[in-house]
C-alpha atoms as a PDB file:
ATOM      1  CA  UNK A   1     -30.930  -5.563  -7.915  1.00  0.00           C
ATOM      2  CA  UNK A   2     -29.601  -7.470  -5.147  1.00  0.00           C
ATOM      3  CA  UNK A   3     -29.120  -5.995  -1.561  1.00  0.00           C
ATOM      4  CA  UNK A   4     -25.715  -6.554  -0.264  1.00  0.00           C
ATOM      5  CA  UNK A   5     -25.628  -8.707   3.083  1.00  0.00           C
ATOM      6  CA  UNK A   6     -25.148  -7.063   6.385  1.00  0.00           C
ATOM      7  CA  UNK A   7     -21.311  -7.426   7.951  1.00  0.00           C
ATOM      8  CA  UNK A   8     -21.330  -8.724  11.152  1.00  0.00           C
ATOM      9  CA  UNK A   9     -19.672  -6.805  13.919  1.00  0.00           C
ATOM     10  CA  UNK A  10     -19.134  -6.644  17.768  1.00  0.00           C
ATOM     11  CA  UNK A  11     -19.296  -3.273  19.738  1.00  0.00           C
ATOM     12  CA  UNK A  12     -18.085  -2.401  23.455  1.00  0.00           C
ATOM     13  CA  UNK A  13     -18.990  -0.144  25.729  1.00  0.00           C
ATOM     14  CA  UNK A  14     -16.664  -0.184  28.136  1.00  0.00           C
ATOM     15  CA  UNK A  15     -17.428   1.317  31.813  1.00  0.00           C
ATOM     16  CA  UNK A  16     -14.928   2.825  34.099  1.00  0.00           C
ATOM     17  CA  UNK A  17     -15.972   2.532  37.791  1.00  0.00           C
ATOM     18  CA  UNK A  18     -17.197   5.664  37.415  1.00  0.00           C
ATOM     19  CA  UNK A  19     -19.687   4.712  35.095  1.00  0.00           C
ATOM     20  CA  UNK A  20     -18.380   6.284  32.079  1.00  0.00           C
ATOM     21  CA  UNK A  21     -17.890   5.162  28.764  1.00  0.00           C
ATOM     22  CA  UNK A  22     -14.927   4.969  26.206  1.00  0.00           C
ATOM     23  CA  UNK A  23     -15.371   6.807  22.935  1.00  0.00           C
ATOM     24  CA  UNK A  24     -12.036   6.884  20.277  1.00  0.00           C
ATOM     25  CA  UNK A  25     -12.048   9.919  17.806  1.00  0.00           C
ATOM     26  CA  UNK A  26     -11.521   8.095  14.524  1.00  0.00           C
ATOM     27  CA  UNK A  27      -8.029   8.442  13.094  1.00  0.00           C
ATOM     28  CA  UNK A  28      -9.664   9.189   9.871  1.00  0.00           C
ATOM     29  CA  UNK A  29     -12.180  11.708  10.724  1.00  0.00           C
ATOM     30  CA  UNK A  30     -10.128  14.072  12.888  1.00  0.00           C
ATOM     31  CA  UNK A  31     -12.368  16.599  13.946  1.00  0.00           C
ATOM     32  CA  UNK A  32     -13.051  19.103  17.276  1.00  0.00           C
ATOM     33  CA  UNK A  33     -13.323  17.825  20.230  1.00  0.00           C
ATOM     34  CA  UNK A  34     -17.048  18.619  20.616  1.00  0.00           C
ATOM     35  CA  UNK A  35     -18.129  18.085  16.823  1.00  0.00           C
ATOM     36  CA  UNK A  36     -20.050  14.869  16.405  1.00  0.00           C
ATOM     37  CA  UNK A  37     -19.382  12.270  13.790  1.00  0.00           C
ATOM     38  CA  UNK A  38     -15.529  11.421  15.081  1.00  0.00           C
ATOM     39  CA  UNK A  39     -16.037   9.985  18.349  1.00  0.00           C
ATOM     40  CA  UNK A  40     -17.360   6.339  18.591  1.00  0.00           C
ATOM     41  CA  UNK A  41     -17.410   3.154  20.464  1.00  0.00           C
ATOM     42  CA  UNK A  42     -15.069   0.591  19.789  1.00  0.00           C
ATOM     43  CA  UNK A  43     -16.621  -1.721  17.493  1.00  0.00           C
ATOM     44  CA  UNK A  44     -15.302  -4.611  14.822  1.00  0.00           C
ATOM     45  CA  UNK A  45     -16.173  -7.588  12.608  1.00  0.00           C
ATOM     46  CA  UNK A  46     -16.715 -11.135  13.435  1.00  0.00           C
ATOM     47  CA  UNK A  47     -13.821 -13.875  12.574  1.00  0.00           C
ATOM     48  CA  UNK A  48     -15.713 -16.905  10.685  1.00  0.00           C
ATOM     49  CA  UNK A  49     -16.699 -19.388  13.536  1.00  0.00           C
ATOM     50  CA  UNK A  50     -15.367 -16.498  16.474  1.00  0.00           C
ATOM     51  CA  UNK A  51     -17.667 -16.615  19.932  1.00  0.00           C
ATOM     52  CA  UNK A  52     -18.780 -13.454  20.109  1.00  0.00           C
ATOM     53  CA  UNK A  53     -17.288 -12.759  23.183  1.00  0.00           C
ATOM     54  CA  UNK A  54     -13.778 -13.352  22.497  1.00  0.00           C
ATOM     55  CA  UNK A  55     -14.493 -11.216  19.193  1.00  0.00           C
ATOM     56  CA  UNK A  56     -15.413  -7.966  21.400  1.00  0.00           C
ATOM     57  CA  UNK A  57     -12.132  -8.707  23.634  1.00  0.00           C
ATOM     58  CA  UNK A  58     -10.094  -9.094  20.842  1.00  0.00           C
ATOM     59  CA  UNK A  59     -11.414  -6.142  19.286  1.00  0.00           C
ATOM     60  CA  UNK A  60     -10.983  -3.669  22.321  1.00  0.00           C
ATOM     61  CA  UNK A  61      -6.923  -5.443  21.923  1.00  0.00           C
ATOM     62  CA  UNK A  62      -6.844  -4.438  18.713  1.00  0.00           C
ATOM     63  CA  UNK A  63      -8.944  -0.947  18.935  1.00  0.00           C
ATOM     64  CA  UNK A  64      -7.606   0.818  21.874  1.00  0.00           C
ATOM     65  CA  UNK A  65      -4.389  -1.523  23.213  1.00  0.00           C
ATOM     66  CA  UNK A  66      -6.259  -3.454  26.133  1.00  0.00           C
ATOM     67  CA  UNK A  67      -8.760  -6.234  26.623  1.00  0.00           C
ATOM     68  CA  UNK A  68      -8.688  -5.249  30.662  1.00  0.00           C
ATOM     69  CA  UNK A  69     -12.260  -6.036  30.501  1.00  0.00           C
ATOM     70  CA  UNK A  70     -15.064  -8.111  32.043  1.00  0.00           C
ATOM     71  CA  UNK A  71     -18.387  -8.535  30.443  1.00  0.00           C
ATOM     72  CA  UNK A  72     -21.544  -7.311  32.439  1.00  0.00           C
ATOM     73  CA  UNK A  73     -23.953  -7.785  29.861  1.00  0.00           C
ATOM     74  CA  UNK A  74     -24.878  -8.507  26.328  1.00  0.00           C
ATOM     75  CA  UNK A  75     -27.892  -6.462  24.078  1.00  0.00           C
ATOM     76  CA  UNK A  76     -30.325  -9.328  23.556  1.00  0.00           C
ATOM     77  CA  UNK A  77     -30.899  -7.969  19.859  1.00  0.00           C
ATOM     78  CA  UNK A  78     -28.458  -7.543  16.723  1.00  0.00           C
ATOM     79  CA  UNK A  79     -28.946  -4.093  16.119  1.00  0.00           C
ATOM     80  CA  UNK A  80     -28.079  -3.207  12.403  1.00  0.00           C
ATOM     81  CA  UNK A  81     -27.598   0.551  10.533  1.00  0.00           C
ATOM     82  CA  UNK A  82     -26.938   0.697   6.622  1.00  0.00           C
ATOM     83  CA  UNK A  83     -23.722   2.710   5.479  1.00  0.00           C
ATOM     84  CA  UNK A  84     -24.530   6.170   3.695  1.00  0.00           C
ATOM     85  CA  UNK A  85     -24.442   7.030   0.025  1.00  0.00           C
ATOM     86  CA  UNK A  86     -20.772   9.102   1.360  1.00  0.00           C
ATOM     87  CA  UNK A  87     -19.709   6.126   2.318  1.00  0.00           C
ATOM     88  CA  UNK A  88     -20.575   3.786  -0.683  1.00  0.00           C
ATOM     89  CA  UNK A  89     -16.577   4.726  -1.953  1.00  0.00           C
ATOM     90  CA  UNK A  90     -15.085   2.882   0.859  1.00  0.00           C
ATOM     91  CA  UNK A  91     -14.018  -0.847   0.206  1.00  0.00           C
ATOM     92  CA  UNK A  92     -16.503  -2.408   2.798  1.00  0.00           C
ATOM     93  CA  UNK A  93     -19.245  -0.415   1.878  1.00  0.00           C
ATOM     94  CA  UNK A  94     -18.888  -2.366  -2.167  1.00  0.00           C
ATOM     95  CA  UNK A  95     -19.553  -5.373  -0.483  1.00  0.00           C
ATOM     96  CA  UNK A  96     -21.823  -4.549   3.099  1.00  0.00           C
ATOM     97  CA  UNK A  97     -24.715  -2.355   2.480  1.00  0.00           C
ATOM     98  CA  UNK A  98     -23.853  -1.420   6.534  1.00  0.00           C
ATOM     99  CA  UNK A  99     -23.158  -3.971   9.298  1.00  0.00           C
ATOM    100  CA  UNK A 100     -25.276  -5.867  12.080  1.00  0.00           C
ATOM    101  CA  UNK A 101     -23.635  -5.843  15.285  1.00  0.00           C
ATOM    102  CA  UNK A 102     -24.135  -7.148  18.749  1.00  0.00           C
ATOM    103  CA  UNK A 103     -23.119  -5.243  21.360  1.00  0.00           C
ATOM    104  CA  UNK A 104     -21.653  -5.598  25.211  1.00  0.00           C
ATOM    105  CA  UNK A 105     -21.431  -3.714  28.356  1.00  0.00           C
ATOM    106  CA  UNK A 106     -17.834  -4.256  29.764  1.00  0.00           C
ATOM    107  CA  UNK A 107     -16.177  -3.026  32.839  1.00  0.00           C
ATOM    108  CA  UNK A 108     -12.671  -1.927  32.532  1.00  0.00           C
ATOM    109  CA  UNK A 109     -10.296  -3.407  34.564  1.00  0.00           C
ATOM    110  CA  UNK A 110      -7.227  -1.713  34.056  1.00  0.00           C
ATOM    111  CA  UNK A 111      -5.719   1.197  34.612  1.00  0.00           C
ATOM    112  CA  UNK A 112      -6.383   4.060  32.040  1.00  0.00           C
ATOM    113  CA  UNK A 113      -2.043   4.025  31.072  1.00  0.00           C
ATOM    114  CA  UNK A 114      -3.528   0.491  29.541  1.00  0.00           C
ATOM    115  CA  UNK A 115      -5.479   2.002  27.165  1.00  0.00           C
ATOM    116  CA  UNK A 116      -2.934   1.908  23.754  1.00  0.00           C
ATOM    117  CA  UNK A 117      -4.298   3.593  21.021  1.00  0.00           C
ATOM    118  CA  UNK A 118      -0.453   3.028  19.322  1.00  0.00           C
ATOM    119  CA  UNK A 119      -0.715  -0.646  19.662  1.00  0.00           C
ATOM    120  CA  UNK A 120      -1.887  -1.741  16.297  1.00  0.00           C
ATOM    121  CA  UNK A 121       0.699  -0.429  13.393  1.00  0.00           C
ATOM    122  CA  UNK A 122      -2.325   1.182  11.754  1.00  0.00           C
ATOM    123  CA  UNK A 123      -4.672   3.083  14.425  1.00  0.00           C
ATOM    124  CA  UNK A 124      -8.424   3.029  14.268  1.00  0.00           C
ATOM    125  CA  UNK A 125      -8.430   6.257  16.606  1.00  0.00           C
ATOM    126  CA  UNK A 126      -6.274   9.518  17.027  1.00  0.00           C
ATOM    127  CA  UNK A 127      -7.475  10.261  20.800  1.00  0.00           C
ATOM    128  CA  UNK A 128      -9.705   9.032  22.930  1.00  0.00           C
ATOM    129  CA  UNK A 129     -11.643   9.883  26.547  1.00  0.00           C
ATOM    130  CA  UNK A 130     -14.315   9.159  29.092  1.00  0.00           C
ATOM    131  CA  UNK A 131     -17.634  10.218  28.377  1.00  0.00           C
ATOM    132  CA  UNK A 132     -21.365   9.911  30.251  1.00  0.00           C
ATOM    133  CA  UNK A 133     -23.450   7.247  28.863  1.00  0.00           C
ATOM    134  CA  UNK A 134     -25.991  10.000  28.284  1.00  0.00           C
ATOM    135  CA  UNK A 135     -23.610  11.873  25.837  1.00  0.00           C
ATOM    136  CA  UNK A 136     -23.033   8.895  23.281  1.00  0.00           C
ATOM    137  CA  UNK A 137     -25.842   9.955  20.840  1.00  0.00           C
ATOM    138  CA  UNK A 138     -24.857  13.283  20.267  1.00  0.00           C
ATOM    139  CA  UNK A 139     -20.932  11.892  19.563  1.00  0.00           C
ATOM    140  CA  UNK A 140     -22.425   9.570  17.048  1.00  0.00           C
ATOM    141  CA  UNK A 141     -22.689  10.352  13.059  1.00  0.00           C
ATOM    142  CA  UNK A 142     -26.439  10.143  12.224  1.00  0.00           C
ATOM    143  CA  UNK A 143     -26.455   7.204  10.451  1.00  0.00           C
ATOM    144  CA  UNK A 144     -25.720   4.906  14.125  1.00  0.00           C
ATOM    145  CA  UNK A 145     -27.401   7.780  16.240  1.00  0.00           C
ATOM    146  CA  UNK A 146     -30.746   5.230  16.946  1.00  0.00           C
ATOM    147  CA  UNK A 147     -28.347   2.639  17.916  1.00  0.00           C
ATOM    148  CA  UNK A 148     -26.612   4.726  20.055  1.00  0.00           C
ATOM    149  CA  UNK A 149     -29.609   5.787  21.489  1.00  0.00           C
ATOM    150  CA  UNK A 150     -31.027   2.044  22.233  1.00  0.00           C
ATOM    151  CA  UNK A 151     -27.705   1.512  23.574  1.00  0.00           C
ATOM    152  CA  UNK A 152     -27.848   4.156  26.260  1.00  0.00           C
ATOM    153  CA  UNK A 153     -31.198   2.865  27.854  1.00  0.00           C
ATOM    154  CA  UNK A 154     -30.089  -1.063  27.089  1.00  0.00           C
ATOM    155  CA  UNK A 155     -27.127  -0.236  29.748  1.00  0.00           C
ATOM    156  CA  UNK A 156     -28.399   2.496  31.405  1.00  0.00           C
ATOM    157  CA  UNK A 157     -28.023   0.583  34.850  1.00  0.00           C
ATOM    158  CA  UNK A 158     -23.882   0.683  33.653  1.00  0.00           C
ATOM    159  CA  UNK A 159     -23.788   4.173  33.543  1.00  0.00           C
ATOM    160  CA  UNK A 160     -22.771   6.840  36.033  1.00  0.00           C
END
């Protein structure tokens, strides 16, 4: 049997000047507000040929309404998870066997009235909010909870 490829992908994690960090509650995945497995960084694939910075702008545009962003720093590794046997169903899961991503550090610019989760006609995320880097792996489902967790001490110097 053949293993299905990897999808690439771009994740944010954008800082407010407080040092906090965006999560979205997934649209599809509505759950309480202190239940993990909902709440994630904003994160999406890779257009053929796409610099990989101008994918994790557009993505934040499309995600959460606002690319108010400047980029502070990039993880110097693709970090990579493999999608769940729950998860085989979905469409990209018959032809990823999980995605490899490469992720940024961004400060927000804006104000938070830019943040849009209503912008795109079909909405990634139902609500979103400001959390402490140090909170991120307990939001996460397990299956990106070691990501998360390299994440938090990759940008720890972003965090409040």
């Amino acid at each position: 049997m053949t293993l299905l490829p990897y999808r690439a992908n771009v994740g944010a994690l954008l800082f407010n000047p407080a040092g906090q960090v965006l999560v979205a509650r997934r649209a599809d995945m509505p759950n309480a507000e202190g239940a993990a497995g909902g709440w994630q960084l904003p994160q999406g694939g890779i257009d053929d040929g796409e610099d990989l910075r101008r994918a994790v702008l557009r993505e934040l545009a499309e995600e959460i309404g606002t690319d108010r962003a400047e980029i502070l720093a990039e993880h110097p590794e693709w970090l990579s998870y493999d999608f769940p046997p729950e998860l085989q169903a979905m469409r990209i899961a018959r032809k990823y066997r999980g995605q490899r991503q490469k992720w940024f550090a961004l400060r927000f610019t804006g104000r938070d009235a830019d943040i849009r989760l209503d912008a795109d006609p079909h909405p990634e995320f139902d609500a979103w909010r400001w959390a402490r880097l140090v909170e991120l792996p307990g939001l996460a489902v397990s299956f990106k909870r070691a990501i998360y967790e390299d994440l938090v001490r990759e940008f720890a110097r972003f965090g409040g």
